[in-house]
Structures are given as C-alpha cells and as structure tokens.
Protein backbone atom coordinates (compact mmCIF):
# COMPACT_ATOMS: atom_id res chain seq x y z
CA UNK A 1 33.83 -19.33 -54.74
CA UNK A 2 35.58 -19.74 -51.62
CA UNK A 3 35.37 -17.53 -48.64
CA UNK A 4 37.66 -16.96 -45.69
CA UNK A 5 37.26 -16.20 -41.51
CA UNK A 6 38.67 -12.47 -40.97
CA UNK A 7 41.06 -12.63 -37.68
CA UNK A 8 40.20 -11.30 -34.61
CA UNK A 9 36.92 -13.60 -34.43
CA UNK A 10 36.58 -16.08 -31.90
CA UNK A 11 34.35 -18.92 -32.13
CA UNK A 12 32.98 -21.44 -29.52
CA UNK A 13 30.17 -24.04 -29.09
CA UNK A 14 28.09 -22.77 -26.19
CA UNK A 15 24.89 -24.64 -25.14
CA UNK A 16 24.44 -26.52 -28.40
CA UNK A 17 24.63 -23.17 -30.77
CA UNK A 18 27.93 -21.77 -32.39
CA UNK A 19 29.09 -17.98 -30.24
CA UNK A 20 31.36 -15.78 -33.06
CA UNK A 21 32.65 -12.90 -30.73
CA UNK A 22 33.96 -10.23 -32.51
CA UNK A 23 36.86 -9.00 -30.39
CA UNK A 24 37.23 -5.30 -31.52
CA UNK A 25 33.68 -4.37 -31.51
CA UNK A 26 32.63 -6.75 -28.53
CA UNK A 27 29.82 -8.35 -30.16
CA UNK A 28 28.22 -11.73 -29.71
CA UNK A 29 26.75 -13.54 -32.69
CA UNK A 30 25.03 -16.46 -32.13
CA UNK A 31 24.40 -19.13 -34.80
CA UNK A 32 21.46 -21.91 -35.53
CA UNK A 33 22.24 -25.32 -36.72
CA UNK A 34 22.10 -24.41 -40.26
CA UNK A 35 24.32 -21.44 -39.83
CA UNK A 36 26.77 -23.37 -37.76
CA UNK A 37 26.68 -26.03 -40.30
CA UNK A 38 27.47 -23.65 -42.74
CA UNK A 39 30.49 -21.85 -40.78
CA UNK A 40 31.74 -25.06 -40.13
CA UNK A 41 32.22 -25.75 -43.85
CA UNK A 42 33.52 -22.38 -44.57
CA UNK A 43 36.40 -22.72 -41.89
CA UNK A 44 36.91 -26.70 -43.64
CA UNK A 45 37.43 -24.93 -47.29
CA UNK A 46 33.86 -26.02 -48.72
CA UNK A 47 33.26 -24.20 -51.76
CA UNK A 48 29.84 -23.08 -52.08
CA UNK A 49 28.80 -26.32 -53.95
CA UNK A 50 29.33 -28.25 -51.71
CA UNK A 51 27.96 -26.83 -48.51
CA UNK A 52 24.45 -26.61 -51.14
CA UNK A 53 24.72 -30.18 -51.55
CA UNK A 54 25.51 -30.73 -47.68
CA UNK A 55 22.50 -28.89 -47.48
CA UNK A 56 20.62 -30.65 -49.28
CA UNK A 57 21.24 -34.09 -47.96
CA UNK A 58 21.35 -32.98 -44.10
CA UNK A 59 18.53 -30.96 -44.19
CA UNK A 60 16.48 -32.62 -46.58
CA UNK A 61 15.76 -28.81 -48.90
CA UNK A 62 15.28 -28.07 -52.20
CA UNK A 63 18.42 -26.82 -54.43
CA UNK A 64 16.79 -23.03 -54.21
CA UNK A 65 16.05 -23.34 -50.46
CA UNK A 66 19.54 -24.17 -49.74
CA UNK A 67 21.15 -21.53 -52.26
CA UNK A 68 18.75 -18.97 -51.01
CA UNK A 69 19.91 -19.91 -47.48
CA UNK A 70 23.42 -19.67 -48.02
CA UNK A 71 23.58 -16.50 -50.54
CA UNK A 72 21.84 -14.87 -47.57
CA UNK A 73 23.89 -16.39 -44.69
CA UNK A 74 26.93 -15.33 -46.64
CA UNK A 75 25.60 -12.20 -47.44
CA UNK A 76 24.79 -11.23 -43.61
CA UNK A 77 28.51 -12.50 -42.91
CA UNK A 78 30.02 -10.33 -45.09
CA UNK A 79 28.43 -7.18 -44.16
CA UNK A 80 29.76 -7.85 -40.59
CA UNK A 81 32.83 -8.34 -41.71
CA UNK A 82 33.00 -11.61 -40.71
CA UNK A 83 34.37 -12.88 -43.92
CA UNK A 84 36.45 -12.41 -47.02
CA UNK A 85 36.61 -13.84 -49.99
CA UNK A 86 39.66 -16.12 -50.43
C-alpha cells in the first residue's frame, strides 16, 4: 500500500529534525530520524515494503520492530490528517 502527503502541509529540515506545519490548524510537528526517514520515503513513493526493509538495513531492527514502527507512525499520520492513501 501506498500512501500520499495531504496539501496544505509544509515541510522543512530545522536543526537536524524534519518541521511538518500544518497550515490551517497552525500546528508544528516535529519528526525523529526514524520518522523523517520514513516521511522521506512516503513523499519518494516507497511502498510499505520497502521503507520495512530500509528499516531494517539503516537501523539495524528486527522485521516486527520495523513493521510495528511504521504501522504506528502511519497510523499517528493518518489520524492527523497528514496522509491519504494513494
């Protein structure tokens, strides 16, 4: 499954972390390096398979760490309207 970025959501590298600011709400969201790894694949057109195996060989997880991780980053992501599914 692919996902999507919703419009109206700016992002920018500040201070080594990844800002999303959401324009219509005026809120900040600030992302680690796993989540800005992981936004960074979604806005490339990853698939979920391979952002698990990117995972997986960056981070040096197990497969269930890394689906865990990203079922839940996704998750959060999608609640804030953040994303769509393509």
């Amino acid at each position: 499954m692919k996902y999507k970025i919703n419009k109206g959501f700016i992002t920018q590298k500040i201070g080594g972390k990844v800002t999303i600011f959401a324009g219509e709400e005026s809120t900040l969201f600030t992302l680690n390096d796993t989540g800005a790894y992981i936004f960074q694949g979604i806005k490339l057109g990853w698939d979920k398979e391979k952002i698990i195996s990117k995972l997986i060989s960056i981070y040096d997880i197990t497969e269930a760490d890394a689906k865990k991780d990203l079922k839940l980053f996704i998750e959060t992501l999608l609640e804030k309207n953040i994303l769509a599914v393509k």
